[in-house]
PDB file of N, CA and C in Angstrom:
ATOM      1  N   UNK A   1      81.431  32.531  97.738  1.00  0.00           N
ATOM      2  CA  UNK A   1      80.019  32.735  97.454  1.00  0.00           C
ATOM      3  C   UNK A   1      79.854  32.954  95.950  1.00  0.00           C
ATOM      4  N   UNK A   2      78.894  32.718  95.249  1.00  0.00           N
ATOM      5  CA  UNK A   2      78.835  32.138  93.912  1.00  0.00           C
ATOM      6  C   UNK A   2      77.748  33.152  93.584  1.00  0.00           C
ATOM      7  N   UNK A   3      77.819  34.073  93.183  1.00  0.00           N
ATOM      8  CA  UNK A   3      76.559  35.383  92.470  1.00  0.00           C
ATOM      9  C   UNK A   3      75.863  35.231  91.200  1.00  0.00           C
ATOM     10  N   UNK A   4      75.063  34.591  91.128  1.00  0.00           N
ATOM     11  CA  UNK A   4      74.220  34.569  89.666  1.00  0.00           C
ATOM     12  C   UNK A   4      73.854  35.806  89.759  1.00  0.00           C
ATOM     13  N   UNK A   5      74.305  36.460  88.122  1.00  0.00           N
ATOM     14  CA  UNK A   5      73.609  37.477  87.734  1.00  0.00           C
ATOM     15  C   UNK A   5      72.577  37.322  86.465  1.00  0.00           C
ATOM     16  N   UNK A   6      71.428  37.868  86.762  1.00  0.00           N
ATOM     17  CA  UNK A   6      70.668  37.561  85.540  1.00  0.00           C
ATOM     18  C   UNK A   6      71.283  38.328  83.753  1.00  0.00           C
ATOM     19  N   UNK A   7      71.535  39.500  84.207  1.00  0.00           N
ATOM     20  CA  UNK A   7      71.941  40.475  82.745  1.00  0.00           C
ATOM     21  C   UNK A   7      73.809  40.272  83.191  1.00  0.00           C
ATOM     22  N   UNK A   8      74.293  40.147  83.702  1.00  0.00           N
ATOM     23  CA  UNK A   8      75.157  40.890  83.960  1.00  0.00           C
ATOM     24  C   UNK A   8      75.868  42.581  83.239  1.00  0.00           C
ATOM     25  N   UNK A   9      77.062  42.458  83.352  1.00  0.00           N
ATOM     26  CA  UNK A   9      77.222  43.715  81.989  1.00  0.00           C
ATOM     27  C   UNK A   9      77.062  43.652  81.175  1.00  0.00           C
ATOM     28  N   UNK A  10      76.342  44.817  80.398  1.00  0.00           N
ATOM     29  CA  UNK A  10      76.689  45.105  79.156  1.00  0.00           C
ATOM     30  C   UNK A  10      77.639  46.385  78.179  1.00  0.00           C
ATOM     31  N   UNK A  11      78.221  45.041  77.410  1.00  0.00           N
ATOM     32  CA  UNK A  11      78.746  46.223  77.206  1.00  0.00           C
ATOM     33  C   UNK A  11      78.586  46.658  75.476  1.00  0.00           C
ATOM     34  N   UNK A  12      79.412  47.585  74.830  1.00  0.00           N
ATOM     35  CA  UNK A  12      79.259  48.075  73.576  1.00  0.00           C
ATOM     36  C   UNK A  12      78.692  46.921  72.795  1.00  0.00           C
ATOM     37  N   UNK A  13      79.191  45.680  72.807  1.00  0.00           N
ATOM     38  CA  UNK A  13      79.172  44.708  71.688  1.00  0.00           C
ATOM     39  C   UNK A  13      77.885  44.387  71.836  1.00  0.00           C
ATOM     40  N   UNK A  14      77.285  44.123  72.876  1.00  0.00           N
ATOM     41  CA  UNK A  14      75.880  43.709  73.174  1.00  0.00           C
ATOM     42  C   UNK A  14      74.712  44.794  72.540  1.00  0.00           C
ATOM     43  N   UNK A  15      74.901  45.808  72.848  1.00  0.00           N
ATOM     44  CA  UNK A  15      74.463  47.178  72.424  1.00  0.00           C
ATOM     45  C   UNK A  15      74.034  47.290  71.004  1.00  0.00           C
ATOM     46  N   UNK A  16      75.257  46.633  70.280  1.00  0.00           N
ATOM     47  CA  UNK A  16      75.256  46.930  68.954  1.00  0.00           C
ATOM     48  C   UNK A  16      74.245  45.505  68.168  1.00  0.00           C
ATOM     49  N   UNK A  17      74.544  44.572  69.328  1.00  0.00           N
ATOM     50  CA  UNK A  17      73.888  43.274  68.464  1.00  0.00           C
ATOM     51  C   UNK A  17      72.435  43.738  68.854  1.00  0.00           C
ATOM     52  N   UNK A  18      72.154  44.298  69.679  1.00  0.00           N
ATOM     53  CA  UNK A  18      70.413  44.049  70.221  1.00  0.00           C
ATOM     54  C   UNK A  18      69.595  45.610  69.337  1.00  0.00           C
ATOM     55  N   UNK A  19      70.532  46.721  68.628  1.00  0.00           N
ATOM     56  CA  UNK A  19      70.176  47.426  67.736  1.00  0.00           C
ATOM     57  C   UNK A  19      69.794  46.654  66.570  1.00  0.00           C
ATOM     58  N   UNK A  20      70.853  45.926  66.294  1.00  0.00           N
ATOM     59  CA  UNK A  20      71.325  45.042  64.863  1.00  0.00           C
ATOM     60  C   UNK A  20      69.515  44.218  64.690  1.00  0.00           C
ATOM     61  N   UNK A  21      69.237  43.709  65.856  1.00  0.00           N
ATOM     62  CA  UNK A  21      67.890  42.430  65.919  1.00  0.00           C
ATOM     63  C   UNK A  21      67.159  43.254  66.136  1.00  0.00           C
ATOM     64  N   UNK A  22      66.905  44.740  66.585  1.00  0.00           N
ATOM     65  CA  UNK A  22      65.654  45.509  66.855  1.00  0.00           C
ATOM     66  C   UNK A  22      65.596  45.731  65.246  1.00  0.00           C
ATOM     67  N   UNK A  23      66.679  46.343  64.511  1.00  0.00           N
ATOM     68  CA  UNK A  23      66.397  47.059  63.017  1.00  0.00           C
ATOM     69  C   UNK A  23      66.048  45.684  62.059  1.00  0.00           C
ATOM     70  N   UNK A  24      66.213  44.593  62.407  1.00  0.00           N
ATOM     71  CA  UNK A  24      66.083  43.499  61.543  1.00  0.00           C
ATOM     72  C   UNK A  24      64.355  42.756  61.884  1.00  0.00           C
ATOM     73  N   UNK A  25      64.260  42.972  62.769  1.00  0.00           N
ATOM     74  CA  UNK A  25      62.151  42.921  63.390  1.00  0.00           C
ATOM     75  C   UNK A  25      61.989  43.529  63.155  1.00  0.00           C
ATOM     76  N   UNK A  26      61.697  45.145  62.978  1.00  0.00           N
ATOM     77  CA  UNK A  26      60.737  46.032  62.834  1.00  0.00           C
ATOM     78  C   UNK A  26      61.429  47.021  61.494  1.00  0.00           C
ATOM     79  N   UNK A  27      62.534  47.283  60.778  1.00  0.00           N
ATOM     80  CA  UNK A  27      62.964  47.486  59.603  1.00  0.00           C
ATOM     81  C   UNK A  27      63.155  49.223  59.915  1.00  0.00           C
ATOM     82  N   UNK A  28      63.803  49.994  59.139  1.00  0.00           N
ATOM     83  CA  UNK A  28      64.001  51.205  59.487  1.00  0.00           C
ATOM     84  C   UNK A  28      63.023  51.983  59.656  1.00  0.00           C
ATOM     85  N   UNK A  29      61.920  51.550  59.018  1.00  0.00           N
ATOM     86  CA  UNK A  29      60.854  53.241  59.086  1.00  0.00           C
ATOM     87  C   UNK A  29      60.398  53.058  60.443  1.00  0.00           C
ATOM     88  N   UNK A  30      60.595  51.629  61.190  1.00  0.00           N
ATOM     89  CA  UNK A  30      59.480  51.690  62.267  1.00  0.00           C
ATOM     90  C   UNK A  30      59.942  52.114  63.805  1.00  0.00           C
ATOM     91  N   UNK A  31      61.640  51.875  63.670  1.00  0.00           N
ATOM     92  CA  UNK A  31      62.284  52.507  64.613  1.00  0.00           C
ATOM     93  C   UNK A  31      62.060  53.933  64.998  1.00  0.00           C
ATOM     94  N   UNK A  32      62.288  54.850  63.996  1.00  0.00           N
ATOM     95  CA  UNK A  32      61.965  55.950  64.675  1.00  0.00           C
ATOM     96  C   UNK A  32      60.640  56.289  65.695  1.00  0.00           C
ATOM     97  N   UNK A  33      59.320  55.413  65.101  1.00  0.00           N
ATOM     98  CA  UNK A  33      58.373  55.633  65.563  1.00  0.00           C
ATOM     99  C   UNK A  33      58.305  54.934  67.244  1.00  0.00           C
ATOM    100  N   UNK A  34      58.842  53.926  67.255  1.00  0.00           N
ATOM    101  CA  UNK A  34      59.014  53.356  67.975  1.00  0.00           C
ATOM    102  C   UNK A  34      59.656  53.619  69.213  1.00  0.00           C
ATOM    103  N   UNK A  35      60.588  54.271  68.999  1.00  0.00           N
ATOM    104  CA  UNK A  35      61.560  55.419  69.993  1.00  0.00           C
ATOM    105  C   UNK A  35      60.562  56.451  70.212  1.00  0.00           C
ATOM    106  N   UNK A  36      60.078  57.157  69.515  1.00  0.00           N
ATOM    107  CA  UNK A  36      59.102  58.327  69.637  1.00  0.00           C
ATOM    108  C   UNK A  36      57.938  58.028  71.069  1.00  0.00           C
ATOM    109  N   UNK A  37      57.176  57.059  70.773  1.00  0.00           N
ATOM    110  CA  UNK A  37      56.623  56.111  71.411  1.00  0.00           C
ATOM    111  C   UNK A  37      57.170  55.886  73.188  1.00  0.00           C
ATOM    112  N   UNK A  38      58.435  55.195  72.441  1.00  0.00           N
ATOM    113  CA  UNK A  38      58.930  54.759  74.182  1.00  0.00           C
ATOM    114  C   UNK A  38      59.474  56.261  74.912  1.00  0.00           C
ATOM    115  N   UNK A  39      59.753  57.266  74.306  1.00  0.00           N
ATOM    116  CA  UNK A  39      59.672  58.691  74.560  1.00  0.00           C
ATOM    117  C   UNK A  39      58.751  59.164  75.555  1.00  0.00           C
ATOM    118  N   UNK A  40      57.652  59.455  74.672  1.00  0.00           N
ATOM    119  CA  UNK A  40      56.164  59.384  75.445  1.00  0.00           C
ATOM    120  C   UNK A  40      56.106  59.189  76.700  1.00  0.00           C
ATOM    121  N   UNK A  41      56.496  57.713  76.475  1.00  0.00           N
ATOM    122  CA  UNK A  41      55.941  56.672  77.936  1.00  0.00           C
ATOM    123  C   UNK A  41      56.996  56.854  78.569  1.00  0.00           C
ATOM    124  N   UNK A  42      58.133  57.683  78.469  1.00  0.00           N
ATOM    125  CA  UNK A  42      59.482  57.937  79.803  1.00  0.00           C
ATOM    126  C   UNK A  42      58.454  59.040  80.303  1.00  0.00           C
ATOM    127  N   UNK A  43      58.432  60.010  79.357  1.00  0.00           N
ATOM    128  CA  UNK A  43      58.150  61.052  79.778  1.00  0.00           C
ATOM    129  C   UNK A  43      56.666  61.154  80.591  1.00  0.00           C
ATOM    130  N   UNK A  44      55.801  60.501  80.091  1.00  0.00           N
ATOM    131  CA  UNK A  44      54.580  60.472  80.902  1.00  0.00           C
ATOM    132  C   UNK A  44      54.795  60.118  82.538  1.00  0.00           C
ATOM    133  N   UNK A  45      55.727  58.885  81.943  1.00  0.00           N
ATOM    134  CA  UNK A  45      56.018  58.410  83.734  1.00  0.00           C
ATOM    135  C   UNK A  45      56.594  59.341  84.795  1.00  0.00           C
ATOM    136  N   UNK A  46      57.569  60.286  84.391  1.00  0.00           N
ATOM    137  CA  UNK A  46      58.029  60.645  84.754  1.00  0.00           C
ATOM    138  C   UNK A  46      57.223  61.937  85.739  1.00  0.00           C
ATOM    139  N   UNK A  47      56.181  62.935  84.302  1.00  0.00           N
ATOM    140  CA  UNK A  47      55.153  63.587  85.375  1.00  0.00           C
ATOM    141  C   UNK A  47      54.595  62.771  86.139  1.00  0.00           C
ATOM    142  N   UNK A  48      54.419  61.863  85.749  1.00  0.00           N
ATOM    143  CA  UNK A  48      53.454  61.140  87.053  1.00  0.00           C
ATOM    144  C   UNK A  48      53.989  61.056  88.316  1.00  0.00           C
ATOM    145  N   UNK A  49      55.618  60.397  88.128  1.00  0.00           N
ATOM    146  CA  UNK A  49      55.994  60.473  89.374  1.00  0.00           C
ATOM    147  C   UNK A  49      56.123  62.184  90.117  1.00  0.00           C
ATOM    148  N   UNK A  50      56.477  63.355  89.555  1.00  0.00           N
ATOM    149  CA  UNK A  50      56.675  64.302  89.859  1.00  0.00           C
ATOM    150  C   UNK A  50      55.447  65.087  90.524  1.00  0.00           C
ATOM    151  N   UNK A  51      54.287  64.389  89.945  1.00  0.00           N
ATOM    152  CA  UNK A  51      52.787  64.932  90.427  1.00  0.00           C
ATOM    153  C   UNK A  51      52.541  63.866  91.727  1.00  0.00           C
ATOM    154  N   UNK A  52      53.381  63.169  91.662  1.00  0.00           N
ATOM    155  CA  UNK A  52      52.956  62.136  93.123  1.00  0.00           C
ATOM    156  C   UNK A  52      53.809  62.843  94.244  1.00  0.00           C
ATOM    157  N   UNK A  53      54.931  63.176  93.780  1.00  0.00           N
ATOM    158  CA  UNK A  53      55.937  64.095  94.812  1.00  0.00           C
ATOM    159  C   UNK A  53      55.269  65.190  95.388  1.00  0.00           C
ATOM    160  N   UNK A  54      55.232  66.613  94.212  1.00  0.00           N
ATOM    161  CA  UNK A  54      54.464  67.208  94.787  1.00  0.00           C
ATOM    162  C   UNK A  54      52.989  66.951  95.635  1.00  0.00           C
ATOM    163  N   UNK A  55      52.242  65.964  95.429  1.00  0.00           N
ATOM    164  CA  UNK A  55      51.300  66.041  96.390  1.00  0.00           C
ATOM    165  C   UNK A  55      51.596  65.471  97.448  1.00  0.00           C
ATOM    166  N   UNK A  56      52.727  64.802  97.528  1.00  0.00           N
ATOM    167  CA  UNK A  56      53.086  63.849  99.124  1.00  0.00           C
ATOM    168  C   UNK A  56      53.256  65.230  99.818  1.00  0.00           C
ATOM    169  N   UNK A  57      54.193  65.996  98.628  1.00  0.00           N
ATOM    170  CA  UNK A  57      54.850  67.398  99.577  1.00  0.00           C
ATOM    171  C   UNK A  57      53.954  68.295 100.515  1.00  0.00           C
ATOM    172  N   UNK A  58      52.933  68.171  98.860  1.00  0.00           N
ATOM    173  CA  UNK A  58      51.746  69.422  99.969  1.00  0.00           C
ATOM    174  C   UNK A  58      50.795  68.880 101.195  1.00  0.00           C
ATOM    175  N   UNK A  59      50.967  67.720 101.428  1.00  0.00           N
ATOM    176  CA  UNK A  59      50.203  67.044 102.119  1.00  0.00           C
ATOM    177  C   UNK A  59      51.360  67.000 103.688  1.00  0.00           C
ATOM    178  N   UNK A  60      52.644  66.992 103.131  1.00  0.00           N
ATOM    179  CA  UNK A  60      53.521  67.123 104.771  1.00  0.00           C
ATOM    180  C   UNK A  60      53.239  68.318 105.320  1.00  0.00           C
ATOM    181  N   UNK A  61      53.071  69.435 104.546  1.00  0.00           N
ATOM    182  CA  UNK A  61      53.305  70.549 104.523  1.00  0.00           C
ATOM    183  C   UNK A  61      52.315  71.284 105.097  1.00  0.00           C
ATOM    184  N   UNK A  62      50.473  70.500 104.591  1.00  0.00           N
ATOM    185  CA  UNK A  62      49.735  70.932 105.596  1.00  0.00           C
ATOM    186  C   UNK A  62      49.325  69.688 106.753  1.00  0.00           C
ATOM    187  N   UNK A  63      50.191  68.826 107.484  1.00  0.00           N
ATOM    188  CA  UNK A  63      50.125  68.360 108.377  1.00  0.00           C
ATOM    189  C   UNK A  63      51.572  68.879 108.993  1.00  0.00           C
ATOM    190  N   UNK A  64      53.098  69.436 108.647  1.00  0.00           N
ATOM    191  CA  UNK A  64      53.426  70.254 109.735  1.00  0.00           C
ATOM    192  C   UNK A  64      52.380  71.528 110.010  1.00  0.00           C
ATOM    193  N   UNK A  65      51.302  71.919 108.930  1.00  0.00           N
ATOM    194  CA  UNK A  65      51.056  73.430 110.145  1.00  0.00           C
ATOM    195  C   UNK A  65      49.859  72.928 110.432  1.00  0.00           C
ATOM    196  N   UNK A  66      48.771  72.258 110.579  1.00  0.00           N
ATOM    197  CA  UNK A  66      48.228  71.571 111.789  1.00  0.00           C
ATOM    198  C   UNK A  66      48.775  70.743 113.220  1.00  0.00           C
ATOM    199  N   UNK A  67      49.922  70.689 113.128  1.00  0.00           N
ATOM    200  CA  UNK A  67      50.832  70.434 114.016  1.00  0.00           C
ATOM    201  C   UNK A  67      51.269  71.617 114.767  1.00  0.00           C
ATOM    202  N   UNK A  68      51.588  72.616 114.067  1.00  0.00           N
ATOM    203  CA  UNK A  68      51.766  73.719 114.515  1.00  0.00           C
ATOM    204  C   UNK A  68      50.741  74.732 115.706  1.00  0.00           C
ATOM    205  N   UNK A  69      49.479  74.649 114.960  1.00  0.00           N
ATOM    206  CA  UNK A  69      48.784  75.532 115.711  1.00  0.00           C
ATOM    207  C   UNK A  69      47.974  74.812 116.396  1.00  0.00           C
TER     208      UNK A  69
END
């Protein structure tokens, strides 16, 4: 059986070339900002998902105790 992978691994060397072409498009000052940025947007996502958890939670939580009584 024959597995196309789209990315396959990566490894260090790849890493270093796709830094190498990010700092050569956008030049040093803009990286930092840029990281800062994609920062943000981990982190935003991340409450979001955590505010979707907790409300699935509180929502089991009052359908076990309507179940209950």
């Amino acid at each position: 059986m024959v597995k196309l992978l789209l990315f396959g691994t990566v490894g260090a060397t790849e890493i270093i070339i796709i830094a190498l072409v990010i700092l050569l498009l956008f030049g040093g000052k803009k990286v930092p900002e840029l990281m800062k940025g994609l920062g943000k947007g981990v982190k935003n996502f991340k409450d979001g998902m955590k505010g979707i958890e907790d409300e699935l939670s509180e929502e089991k939580n009052d359908l076990e105790k309507t179940r209950r009584e």
